[in-house]
Protein backbone atom coordinates (compact mmCIF):
# COMPACT_ATOMS: atom_id res chain seq x y z
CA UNK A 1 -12.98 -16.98 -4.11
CA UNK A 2 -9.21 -16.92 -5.69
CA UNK A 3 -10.38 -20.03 -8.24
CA UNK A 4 -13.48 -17.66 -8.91
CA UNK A 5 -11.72 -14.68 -9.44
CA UNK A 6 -9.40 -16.78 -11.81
CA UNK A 7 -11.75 -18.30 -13.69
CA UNK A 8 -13.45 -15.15 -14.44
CA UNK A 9 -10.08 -13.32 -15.27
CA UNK A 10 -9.72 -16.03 -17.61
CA UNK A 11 -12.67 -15.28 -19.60
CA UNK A 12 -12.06 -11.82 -20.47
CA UNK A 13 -10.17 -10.16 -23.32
CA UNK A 14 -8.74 -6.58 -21.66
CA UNK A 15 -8.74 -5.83 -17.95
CA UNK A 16 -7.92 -2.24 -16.24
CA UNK A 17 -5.60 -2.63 -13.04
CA UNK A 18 -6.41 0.04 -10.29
CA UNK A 19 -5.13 0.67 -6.63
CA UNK A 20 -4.79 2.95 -3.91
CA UNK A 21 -3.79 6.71 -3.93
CA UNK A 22 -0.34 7.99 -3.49
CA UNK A 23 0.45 3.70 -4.24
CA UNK A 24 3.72 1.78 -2.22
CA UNK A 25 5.74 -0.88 -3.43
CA UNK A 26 3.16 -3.00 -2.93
CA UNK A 27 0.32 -1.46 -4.72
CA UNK A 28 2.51 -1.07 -7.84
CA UNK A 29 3.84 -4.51 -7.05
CA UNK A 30 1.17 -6.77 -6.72
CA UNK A 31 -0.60 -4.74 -9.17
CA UNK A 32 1.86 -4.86 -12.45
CA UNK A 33 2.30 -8.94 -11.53
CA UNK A 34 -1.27 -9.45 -12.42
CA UNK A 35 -0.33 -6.97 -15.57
CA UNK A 36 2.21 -9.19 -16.87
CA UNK A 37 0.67 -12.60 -15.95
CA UNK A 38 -2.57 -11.53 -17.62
CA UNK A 39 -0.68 -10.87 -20.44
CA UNK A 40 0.90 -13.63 -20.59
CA UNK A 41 -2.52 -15.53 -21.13
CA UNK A 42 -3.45 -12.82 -24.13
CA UNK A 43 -5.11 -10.61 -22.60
CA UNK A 44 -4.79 -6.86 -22.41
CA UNK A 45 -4.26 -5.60 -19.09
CA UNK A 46 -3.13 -2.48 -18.16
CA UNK A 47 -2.48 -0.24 -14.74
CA UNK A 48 -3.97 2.65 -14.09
CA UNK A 49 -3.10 5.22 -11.90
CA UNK A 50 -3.99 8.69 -10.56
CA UNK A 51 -0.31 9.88 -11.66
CA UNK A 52 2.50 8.78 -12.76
CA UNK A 53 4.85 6.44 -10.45
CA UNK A 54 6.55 8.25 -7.98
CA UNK A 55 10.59 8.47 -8.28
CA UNK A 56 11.07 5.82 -5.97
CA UNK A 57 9.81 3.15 -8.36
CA UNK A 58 11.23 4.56 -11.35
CA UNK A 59 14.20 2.27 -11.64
CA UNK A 60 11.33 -0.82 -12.25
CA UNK A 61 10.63 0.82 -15.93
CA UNK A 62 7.38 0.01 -14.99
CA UNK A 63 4.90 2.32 -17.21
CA UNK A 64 1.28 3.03 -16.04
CA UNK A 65 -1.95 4.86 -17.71
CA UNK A 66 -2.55 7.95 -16.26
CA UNK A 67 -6.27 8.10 -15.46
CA UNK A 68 -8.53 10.80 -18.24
CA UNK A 69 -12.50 10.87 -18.27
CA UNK A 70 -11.70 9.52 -21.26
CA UNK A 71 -10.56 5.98 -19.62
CA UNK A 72 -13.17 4.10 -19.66
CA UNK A 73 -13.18 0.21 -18.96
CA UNK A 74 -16.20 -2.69 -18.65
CA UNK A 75 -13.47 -5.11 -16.84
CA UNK A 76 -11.67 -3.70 -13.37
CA UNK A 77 -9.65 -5.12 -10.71
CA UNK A 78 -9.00 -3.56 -7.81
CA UNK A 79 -5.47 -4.26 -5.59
CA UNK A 80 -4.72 -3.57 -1.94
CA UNK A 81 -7.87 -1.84 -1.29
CA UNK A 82 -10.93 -2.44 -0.06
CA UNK A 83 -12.82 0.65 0.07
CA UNK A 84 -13.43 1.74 -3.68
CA UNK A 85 -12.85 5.72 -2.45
CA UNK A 86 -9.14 4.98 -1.81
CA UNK A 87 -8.64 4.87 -4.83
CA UNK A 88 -8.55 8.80 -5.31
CA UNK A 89 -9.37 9.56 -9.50
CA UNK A 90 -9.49 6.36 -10.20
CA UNK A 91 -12.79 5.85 -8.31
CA UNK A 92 -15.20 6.33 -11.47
CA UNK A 93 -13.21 3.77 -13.38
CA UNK A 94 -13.43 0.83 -10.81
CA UNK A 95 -17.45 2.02 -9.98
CA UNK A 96 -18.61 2.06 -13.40
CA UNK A 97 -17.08 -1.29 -14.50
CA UNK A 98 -19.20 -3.88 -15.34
CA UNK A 99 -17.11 -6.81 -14.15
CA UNK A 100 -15.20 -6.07 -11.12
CA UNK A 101 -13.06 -7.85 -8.63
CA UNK A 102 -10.41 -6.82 -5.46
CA UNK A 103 -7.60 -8.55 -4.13
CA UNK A 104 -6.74 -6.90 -0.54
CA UNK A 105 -5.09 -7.79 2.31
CA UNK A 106 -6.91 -5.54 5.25
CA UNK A 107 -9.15 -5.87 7.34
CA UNK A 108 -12.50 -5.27 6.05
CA UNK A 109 -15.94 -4.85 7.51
CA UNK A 110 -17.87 -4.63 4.54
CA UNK A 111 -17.42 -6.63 0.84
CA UNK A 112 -17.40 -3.83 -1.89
CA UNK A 113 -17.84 -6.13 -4.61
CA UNK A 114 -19.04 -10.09 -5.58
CA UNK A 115 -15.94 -11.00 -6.61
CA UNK A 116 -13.86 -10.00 -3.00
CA UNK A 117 -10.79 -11.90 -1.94
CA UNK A 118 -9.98 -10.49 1.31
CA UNK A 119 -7.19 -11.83 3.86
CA UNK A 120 -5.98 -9.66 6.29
CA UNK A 121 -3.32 -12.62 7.23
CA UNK A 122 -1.10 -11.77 4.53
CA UNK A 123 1.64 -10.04 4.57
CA UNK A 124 1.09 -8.00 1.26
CA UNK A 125 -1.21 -8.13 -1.78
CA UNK A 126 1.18 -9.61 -3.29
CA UNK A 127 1.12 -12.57 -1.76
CA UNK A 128 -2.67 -13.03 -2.54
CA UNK A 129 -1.80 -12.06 -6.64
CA UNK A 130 1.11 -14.94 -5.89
CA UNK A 131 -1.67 -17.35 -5.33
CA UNK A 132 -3.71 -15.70 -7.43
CA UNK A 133 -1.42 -15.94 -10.35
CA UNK A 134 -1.02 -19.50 -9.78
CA UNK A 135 -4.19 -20.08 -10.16
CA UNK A 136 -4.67 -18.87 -12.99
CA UNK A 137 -1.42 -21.31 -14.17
CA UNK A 138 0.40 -18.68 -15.51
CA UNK A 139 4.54 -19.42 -14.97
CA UNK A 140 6.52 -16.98 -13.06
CA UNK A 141 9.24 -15.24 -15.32
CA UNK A 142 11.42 -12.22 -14.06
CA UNK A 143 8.87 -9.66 -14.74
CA UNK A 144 6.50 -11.25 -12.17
CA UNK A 145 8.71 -12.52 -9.65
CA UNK A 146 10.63 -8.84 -9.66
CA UNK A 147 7.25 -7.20 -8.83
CA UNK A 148 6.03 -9.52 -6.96
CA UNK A 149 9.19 -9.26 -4.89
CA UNK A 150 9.34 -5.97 -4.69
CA UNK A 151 5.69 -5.92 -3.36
CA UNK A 152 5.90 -7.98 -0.59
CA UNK A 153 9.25 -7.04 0.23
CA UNK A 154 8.14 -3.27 0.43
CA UNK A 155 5.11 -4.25 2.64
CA UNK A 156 7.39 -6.23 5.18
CA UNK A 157 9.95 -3.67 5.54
CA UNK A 158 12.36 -6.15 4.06
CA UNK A 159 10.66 -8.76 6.24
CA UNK A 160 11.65 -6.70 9.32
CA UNK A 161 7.73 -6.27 9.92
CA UNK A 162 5.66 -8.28 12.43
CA UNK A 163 3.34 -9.27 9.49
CA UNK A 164 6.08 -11.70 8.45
CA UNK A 165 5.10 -15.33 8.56
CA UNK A 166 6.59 -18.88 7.53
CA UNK A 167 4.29 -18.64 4.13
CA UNK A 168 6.00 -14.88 3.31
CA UNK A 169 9.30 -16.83 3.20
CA UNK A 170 8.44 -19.63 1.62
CA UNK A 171 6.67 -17.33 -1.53
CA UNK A 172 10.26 -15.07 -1.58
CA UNK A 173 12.07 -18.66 -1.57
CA UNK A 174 10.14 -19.38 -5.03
CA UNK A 175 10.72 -15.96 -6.38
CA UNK A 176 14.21 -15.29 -5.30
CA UNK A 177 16.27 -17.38 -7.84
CA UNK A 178 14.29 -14.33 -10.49
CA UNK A 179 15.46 -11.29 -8.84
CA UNK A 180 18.06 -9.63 -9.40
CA UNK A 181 17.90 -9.38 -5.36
CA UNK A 182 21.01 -7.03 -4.76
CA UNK A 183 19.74 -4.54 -7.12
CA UNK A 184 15.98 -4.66 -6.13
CA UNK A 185 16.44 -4.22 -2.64
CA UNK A 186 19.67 -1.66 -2.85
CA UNK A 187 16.83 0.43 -4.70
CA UNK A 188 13.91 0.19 -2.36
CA UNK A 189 15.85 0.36 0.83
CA UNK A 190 18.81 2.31 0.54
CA UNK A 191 18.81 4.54 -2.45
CA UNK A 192 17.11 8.15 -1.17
CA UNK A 193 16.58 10.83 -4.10
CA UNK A 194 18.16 14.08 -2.31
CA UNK A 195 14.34 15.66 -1.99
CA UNK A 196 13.25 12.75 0.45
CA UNK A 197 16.59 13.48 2.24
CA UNK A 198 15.86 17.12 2.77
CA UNK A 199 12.46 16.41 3.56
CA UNK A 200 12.61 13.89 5.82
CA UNK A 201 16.00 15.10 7.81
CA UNK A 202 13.95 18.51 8.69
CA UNK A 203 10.76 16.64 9.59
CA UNK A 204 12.95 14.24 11.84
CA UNK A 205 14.55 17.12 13.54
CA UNK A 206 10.93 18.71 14.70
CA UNK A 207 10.02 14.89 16.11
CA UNK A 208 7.65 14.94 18.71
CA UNK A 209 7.79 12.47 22.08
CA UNK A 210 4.65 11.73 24.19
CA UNK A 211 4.02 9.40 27.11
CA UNK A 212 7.44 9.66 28.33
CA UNK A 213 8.41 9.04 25.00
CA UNK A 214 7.08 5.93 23.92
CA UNK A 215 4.77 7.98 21.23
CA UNK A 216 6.90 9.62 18.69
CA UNK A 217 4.82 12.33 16.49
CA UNK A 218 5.94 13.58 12.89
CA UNK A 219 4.12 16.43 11.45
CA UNK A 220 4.48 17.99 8.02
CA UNK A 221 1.17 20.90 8.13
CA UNK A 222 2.46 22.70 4.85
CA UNK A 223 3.49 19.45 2.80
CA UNK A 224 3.40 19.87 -0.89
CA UNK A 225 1.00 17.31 -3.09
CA UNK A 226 4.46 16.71 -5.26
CA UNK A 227 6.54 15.96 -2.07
CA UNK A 228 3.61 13.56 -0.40
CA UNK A 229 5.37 10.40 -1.86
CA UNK A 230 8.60 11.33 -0.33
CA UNK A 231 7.19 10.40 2.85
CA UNK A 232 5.46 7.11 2.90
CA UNK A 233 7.70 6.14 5.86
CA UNK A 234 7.48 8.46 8.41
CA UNK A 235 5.70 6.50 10.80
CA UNK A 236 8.17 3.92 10.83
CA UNK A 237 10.72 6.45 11.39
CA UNK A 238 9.06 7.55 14.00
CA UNK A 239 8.71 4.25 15.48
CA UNK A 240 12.35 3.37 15.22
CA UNK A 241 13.57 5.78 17.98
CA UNK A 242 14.42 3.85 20.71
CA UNK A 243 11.43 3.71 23.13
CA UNK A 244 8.72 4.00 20.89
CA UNK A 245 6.07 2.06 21.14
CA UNK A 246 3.77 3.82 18.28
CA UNK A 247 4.77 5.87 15.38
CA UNK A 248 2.43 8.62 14.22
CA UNK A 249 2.69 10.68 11.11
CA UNK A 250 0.51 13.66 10.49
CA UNK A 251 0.07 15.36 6.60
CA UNK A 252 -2.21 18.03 5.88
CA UNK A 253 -4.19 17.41 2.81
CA UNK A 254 -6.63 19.54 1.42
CA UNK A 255 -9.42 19.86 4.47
CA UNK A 256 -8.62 16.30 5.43
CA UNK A 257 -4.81 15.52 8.12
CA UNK A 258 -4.30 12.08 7.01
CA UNK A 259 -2.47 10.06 9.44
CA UNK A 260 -0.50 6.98 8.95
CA UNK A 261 0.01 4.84 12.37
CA UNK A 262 2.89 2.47 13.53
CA UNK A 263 2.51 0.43 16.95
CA UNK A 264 4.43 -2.79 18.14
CA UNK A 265 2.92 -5.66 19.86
CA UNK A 266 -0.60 -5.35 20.86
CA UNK A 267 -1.27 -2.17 20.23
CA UNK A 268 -3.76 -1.99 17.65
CA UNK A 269 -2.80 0.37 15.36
CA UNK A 270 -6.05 -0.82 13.04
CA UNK A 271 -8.72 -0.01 16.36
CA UNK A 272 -7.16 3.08 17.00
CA UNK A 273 -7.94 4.76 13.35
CA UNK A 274 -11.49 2.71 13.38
CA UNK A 275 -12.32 5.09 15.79
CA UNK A 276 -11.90 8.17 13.61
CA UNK A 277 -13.22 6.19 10.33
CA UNK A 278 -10.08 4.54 9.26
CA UNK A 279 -8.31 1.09 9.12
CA UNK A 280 -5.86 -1.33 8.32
CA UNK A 281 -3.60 -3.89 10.21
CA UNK A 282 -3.16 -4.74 13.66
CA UNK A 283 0.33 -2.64 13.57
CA UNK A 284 -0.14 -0.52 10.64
CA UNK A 285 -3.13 1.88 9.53
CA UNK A 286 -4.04 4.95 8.85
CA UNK A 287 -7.52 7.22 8.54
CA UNK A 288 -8.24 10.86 7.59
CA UNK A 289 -9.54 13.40 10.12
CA UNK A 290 -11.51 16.36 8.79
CA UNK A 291 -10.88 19.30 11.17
CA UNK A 292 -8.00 21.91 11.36
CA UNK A 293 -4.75 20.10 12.05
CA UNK A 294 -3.74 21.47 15.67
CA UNK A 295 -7.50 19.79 16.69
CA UNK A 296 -7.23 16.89 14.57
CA UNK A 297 -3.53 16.06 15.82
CA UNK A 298 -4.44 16.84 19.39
CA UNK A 299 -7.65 14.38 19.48
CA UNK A 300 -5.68 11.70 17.79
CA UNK A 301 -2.67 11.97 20.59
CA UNK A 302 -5.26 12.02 23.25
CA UNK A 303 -6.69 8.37 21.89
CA UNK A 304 -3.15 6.99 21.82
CA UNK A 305 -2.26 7.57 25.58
CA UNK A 306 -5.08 5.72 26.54
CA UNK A 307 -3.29 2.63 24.60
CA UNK A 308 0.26 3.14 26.84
């Protein structure tokens, strides 16, 4: 499928880049390495998102389209998705595309499109655009080593994650000697805008424990749209206090509580938000409930104690 995908990249003259809602590091990653290596072989590619990048990835200089009615595109690929939906305005754009392709790394039970490369093995999309760039025999410059590192990077917790393998390490061995690696990673893992810090630091405070406290529960009911980005990490925080086995975030959006799950070992993070219409990994996923949030939280809690 990657040589497929490649050879029909190859054949076109503009592509539009699309990914998931509210995107991470690796989203935007993965998803302006394909930018810049497409463009490297002449052809017009650009990234289009719901909204501008969020602070936290302003220091790339990175500069999206902001997704109009009036965006329209024949040629779409879609990155670190694999349900169309997910990818909030942008859905019309990747639906009504004449040529379309993903590149995802989850688990997937159905293929959205032909032209599907799907491999829940890796670590981060990024690795599969690493391969996928490749492919298409496109040489790796500091552009597309700095996004690809920051993709996979962002999606391994600094390689802290269990998704880590030998072949994660061996791509960041091939991309390292192009990053500017102290800078990069001083900006994606310690740098915290004073917003996030506020947020976050009341959010921690409220922390829930469960199962004599090996479920920690984050909440944020009343969450702003323009804070939501501020919080991609909460389940990992929640995680991180010591005797947690599972990290669970809560955010009320709209009519729907999204919630974002962290679990360790064989708890499986990706069957517990199957059950409520969601997915992911084996250790990190996430699904969208639609009932009030008190119900929606309290159903959710009940399916992780029968996991401890």
């Amino acid at each position: 499928m990657l040589k497929k995908i490649a050879q029909k990249l190859k054949s076109l003259t503009d592509v539009a880049i699309v990914t998931h809602e509210n995107p991470d590091g690796d989203a935007l990653g993965s998803s302006f390495a394909l930018k810049f290596a497409l463009e490297k072989l002449g052809i017009k590619a650009d990234v289009v998102l719901e909204k501008e990048i969020n602070s936290d990835f302003k220091f790339t200089g990175w500069t999206p389209l902001v997704y109009t009615e009036n965006i329209i595109a024949e040629n779409v690929v879609g990155v670190d998705f694999n349900e169309p939906t997910r990818t909030g305005a942008c859905t019309p754009l990747f639906a009504n595309a004449k040529e379309k392709a993903i590149v995802d790394h989850h688990i997937c039970k159905t293929e959205p499109c032909e032209l599907f490369l799907s491999d829940h093995t890796a670590a981060a999309a990024g690795e599969l655009v690493f391969e996928l760039i490749n492919e298409l025999d496109v040489e790796i410059d500091k552009n597309i080593a700095t996004a690809l590192y920051i993709s996979i990077m962002s999606d391994t917790g600094g390689c802290k994650f269990g998704n880590t393998t030998a072949k994660t390490h061996t791509i960041l061995a091939k991309l390292i000697d192009k990053v500017d690696v102290s800078y990069v990673c001083r900006m994606l893992f310690d740098i915290t805008p004073l917003r996030k810090l506020e947020l976050s630091s009341k959010l921690i405070s409220e922390i829930e424990f469960y199962g004599d406290g090996k479920i920690g529960v984050i909440s944020a009911e009343n969450l702003l749209p323009e804070d939501e980005h501020y919080l991609n990490d909460m389940a990992n925080r929640a995680l991180n206090v010591e005797g947690c086995q599972i990290g669970v975030f809560f955010k009320q959006r709209a009519d729907i509580v999204k919630v974002s799950l962290r679990t360790l070992g064989e708890i499986d993070a990706a069957k517990i938000c199957s059950s409520f219409g969601g997915g992911g990994h084996k250790n990190a996923a996430g699904c969208g409930i639609s009932k009030p949030f008190a119900t929606a939280k309290e159903e959710f809690i009940r399916e992780l104690m029968k996991w401890i």
